[in-house]
N, C-alpha and C. Protein backbone atom coordinates (compact mmCIF):
# COMPACT_ATOMS: atom_id res chain seq x y z
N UNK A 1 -3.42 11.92 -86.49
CA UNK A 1 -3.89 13.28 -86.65
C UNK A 1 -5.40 13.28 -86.69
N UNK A 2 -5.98 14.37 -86.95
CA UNK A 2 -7.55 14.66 -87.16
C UNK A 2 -7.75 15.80 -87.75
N UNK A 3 -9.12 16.06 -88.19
CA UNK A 3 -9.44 17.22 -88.67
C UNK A 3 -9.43 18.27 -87.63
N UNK A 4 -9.20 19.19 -88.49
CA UNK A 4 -9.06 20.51 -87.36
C UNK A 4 -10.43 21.47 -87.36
N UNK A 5 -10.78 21.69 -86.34
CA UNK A 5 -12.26 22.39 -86.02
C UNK A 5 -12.20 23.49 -86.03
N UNK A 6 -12.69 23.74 -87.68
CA UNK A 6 -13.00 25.23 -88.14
C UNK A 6 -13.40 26.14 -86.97
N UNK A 7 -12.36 27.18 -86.48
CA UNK A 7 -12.61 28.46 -85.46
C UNK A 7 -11.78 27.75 -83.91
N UNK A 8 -11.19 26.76 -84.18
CA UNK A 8 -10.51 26.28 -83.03
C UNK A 8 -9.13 25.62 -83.61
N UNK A 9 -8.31 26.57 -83.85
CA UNK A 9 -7.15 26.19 -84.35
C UNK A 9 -6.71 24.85 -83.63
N UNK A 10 -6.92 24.76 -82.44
CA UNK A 10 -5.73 23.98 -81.57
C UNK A 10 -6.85 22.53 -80.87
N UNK A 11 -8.00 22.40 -81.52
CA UNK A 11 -8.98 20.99 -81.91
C UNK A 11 -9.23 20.04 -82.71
N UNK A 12 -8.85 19.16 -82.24
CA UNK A 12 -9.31 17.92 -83.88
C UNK A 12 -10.25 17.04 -83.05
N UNK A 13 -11.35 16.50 -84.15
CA UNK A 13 -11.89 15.50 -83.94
C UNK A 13 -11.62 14.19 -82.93
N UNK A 14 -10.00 13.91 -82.96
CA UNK A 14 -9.73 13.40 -81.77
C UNK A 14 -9.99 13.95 -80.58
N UNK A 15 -9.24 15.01 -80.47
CA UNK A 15 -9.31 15.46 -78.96
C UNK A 15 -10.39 15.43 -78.80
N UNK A 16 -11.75 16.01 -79.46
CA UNK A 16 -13.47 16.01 -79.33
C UNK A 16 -13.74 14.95 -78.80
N UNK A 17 -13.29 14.04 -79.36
CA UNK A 17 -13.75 12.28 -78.75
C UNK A 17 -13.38 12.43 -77.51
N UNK A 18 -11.99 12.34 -77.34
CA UNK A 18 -11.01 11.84 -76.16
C UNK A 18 -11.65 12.49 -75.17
N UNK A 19 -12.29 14.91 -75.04
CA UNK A 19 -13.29 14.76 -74.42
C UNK A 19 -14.48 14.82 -73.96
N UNK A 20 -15.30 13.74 -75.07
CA UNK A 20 -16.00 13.35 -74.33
C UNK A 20 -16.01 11.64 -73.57
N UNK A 21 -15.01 11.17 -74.09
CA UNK A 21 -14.75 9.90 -72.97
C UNK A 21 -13.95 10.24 -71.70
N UNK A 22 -13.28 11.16 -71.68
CA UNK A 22 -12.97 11.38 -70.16
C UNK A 22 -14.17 12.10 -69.66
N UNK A 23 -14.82 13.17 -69.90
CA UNK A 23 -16.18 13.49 -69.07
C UNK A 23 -16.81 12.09 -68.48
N UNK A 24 -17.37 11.15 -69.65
CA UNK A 24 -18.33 10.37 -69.31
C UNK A 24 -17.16 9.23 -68.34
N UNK A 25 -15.95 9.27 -67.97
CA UNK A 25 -15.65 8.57 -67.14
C UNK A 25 -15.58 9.11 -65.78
N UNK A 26 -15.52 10.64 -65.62
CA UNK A 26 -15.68 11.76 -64.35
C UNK A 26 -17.07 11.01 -63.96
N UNK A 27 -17.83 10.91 -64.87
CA UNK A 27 -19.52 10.55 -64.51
C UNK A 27 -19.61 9.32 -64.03
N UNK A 28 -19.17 8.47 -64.86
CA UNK A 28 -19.45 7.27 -64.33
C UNK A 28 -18.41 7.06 -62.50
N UNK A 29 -17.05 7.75 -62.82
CA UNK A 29 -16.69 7.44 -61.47
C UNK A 29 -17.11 8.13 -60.37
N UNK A 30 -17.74 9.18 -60.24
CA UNK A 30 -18.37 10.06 -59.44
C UNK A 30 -19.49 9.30 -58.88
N UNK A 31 -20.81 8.51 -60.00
CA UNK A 31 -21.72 7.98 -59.32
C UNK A 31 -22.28 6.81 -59.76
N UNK A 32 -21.32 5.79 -60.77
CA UNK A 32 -21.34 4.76 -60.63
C UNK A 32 -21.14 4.08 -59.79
N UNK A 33 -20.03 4.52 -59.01
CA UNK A 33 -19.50 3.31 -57.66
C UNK A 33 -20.89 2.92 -57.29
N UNK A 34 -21.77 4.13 -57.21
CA UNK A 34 -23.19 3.52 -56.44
C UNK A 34 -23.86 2.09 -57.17
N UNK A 35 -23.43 2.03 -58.21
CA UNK A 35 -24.55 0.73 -58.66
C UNK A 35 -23.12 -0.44 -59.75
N UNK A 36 -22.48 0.13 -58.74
CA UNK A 36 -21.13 -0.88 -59.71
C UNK A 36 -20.75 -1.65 -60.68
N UNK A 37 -20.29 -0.25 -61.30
CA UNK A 37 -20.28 0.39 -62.68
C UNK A 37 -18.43 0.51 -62.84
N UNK A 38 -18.13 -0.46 -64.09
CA UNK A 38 -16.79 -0.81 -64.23
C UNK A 38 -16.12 1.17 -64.70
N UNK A 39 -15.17 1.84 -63.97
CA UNK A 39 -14.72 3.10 -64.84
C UNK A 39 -13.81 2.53 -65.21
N UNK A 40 -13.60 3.44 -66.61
CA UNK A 40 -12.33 3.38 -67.71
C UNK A 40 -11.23 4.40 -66.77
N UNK A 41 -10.12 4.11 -67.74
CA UNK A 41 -8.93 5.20 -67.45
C UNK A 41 -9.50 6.27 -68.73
N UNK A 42 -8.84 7.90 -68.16
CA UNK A 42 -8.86 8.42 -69.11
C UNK A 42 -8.07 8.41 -70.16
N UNK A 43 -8.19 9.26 -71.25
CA UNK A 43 -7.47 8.69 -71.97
C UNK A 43 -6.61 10.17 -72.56
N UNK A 44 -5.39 10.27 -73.22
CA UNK A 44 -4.36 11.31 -73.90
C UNK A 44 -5.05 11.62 -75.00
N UNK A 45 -5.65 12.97 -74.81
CA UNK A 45 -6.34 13.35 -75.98
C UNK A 45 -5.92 13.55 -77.40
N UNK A 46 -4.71 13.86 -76.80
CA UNK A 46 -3.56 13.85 -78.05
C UNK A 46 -3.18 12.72 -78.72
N UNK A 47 -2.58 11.69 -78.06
CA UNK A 47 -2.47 10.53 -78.73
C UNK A 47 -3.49 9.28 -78.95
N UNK A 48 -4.65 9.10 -78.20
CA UNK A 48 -5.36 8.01 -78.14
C UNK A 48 -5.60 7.44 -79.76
N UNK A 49 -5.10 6.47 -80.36
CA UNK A 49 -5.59 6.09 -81.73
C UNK A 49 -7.22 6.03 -81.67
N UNK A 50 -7.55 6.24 -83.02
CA UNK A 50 -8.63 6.01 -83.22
C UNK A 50 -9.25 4.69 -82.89
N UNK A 51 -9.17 3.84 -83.05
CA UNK A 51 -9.47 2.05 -82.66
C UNK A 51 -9.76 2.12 -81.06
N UNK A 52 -8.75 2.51 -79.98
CA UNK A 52 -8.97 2.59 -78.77
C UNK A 52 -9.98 3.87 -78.27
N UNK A 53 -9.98 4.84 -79.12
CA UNK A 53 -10.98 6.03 -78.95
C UNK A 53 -12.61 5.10 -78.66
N UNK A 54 -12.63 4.57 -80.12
CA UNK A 54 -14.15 3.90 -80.48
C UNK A 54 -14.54 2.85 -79.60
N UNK A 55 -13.66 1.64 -79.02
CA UNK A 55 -13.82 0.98 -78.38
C UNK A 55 -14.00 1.73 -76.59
N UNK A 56 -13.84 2.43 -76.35
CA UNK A 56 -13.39 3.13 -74.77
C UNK A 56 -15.30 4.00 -75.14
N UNK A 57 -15.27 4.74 -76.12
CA UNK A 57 -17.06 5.73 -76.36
C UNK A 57 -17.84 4.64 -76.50
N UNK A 58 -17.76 3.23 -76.90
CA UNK A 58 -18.90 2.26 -77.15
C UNK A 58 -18.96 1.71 -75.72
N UNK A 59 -17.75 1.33 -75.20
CA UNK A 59 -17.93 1.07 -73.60
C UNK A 59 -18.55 1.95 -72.88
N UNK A 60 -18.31 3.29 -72.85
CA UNK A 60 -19.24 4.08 -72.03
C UNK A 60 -20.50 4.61 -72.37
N UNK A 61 -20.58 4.34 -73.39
CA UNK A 61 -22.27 4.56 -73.90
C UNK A 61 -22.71 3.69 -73.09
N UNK A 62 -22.65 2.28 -73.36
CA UNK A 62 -23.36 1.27 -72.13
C UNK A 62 -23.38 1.62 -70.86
N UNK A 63 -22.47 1.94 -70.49
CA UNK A 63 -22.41 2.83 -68.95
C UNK A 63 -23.20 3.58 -68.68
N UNK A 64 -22.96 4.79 -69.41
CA UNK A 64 -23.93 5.64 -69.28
C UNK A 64 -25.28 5.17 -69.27
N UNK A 65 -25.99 4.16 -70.44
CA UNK A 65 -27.32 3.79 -70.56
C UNK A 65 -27.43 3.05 -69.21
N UNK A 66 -26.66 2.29 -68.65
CA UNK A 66 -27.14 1.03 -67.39
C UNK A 66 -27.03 2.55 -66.47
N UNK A 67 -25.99 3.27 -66.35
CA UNK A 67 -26.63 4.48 -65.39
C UNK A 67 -28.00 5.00 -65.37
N UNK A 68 -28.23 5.43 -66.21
CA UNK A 68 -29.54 6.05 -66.63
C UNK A 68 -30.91 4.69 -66.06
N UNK A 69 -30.46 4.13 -66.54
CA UNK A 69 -31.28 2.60 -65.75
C UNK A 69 -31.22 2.64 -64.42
N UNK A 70 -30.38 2.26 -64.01
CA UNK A 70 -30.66 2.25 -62.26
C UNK A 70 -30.63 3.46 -61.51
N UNK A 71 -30.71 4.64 -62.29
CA UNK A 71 -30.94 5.77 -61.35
C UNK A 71 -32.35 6.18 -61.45
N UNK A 72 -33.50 5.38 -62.69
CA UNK A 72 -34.57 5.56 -62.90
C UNK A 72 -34.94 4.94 -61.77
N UNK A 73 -34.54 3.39 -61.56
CA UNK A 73 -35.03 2.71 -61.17
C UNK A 73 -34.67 2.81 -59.20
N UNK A 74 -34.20 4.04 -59.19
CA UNK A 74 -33.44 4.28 -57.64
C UNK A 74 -34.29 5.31 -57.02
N UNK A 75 -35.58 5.67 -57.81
CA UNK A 75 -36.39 6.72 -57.74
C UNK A 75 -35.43 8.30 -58.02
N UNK A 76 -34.95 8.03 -59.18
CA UNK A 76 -34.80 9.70 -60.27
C UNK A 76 -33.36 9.78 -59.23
N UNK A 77 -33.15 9.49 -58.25
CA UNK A 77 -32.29 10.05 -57.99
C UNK A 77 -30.49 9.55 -57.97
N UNK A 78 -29.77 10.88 -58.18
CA UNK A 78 -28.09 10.03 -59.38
C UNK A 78 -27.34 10.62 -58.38
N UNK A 79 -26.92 9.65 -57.07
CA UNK A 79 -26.16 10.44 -56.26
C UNK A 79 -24.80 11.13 -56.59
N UNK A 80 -24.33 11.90 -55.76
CA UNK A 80 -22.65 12.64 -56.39
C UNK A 80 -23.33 14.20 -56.98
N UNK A 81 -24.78 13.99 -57.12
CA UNK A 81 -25.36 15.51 -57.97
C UNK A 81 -26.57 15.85 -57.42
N UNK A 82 -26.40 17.62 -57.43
CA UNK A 82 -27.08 17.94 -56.66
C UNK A 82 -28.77 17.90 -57.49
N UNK A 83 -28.47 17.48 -58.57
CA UNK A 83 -29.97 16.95 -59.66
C UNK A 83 -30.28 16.17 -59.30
N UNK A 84 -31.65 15.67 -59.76
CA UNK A 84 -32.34 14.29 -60.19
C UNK A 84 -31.19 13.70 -61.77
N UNK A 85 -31.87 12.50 -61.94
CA UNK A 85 -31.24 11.90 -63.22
C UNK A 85 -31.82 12.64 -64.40
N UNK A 86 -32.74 13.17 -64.40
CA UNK A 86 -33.15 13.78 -65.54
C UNK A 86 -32.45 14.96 -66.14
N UNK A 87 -32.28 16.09 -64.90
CA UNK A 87 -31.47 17.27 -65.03
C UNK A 87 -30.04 17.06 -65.74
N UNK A 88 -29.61 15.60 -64.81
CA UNK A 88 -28.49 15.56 -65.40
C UNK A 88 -27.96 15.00 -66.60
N UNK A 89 -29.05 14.40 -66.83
CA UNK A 89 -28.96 13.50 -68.61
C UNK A 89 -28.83 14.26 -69.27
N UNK A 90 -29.81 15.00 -69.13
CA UNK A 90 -30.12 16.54 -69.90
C UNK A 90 -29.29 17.24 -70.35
N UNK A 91 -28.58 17.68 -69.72
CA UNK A 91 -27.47 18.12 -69.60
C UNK A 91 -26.18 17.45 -69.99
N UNK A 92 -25.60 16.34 -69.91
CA UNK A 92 -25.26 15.60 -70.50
C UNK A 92 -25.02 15.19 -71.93
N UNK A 93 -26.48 15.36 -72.41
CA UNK A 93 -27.23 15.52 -73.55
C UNK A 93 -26.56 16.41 -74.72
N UNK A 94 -26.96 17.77 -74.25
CA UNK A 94 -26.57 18.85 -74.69
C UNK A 94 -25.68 18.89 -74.54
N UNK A 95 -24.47 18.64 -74.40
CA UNK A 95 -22.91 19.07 -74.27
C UNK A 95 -22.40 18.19 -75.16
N UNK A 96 -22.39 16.72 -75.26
CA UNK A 96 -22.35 15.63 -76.47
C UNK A 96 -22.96 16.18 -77.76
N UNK A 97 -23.89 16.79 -77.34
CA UNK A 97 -25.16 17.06 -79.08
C UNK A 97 -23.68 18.43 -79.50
N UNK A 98 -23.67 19.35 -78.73
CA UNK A 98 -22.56 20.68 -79.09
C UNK A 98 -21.40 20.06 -79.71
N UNK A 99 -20.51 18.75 -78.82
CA UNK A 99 -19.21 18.68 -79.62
C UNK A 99 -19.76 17.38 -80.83
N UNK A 100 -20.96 16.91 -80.76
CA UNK A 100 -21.02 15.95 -82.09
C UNK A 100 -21.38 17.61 -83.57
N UNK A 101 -21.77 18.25 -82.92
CA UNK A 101 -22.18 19.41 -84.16
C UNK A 101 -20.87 20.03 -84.20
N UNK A 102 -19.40 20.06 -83.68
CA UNK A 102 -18.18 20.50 -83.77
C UNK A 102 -17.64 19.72 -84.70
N UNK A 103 -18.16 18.24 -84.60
CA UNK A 103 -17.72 17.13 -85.22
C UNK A 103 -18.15 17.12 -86.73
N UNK A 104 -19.33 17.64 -87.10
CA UNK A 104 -19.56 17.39 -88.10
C UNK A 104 -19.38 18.42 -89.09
N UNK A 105 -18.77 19.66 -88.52
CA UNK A 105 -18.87 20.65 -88.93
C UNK A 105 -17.19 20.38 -90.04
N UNK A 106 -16.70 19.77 -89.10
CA UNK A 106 -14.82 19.33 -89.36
C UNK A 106 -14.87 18.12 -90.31
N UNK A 107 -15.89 17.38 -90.47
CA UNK A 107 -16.44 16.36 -91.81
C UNK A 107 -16.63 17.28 -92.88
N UNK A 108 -17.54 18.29 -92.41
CA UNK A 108 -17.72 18.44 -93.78
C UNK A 108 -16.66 19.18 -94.56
């Protein structure tokens, strides 16, 4: 189970995780292939235990960071998007920062 996210009856902290590790695997498989970049499977938002949640978001954090690396280093540009790497970090950014503030809201 998980906490349930005050004003979203039908959200828990799991599913929050679960997505944001399937996003960041849309990402990485969309435009990792370019700099070959291992993707995860997604994962059952509903059931994923916690243990496999944490291990699958610590794997793609690295992903994401070696992305962010070689698309600097590819001159800004993150193919698969019609952005530079910046736009899309950015962005990125902000959508993680929204469901970690969903997250903490269901802590407290």
């Amino acid at each position: 189970m998980g906490s349930i996210i005050p004003g979203y009856l039908q959200k828990t902290v799991r599913m929050i995780g679960g997505h944001l590790h399937n996003t960041r695997c849309m990402l990485i498989k969309k435009t990792g292939r370019y700099f070959d970049l291992a993707v995860q499977d997604h994962v059952d938002r509903y059931r994923v235990s916690r243990k496999q949640l944490i291990s699958k978001l610590d794997f793609n954090s690295q992903n994401v960071l070696t992305l962010l690396e070689k698309a600097l280093e590819n001159e800004r540009l993150l193919r698969g998007f019609s952005k530079d790497v910046v736009h899309s970090m950015t962005y990125r950014m902000a959508h993680e920062a929204h469901h970690r503030g969903q997250i903490i809201v269901a802590a407290r």
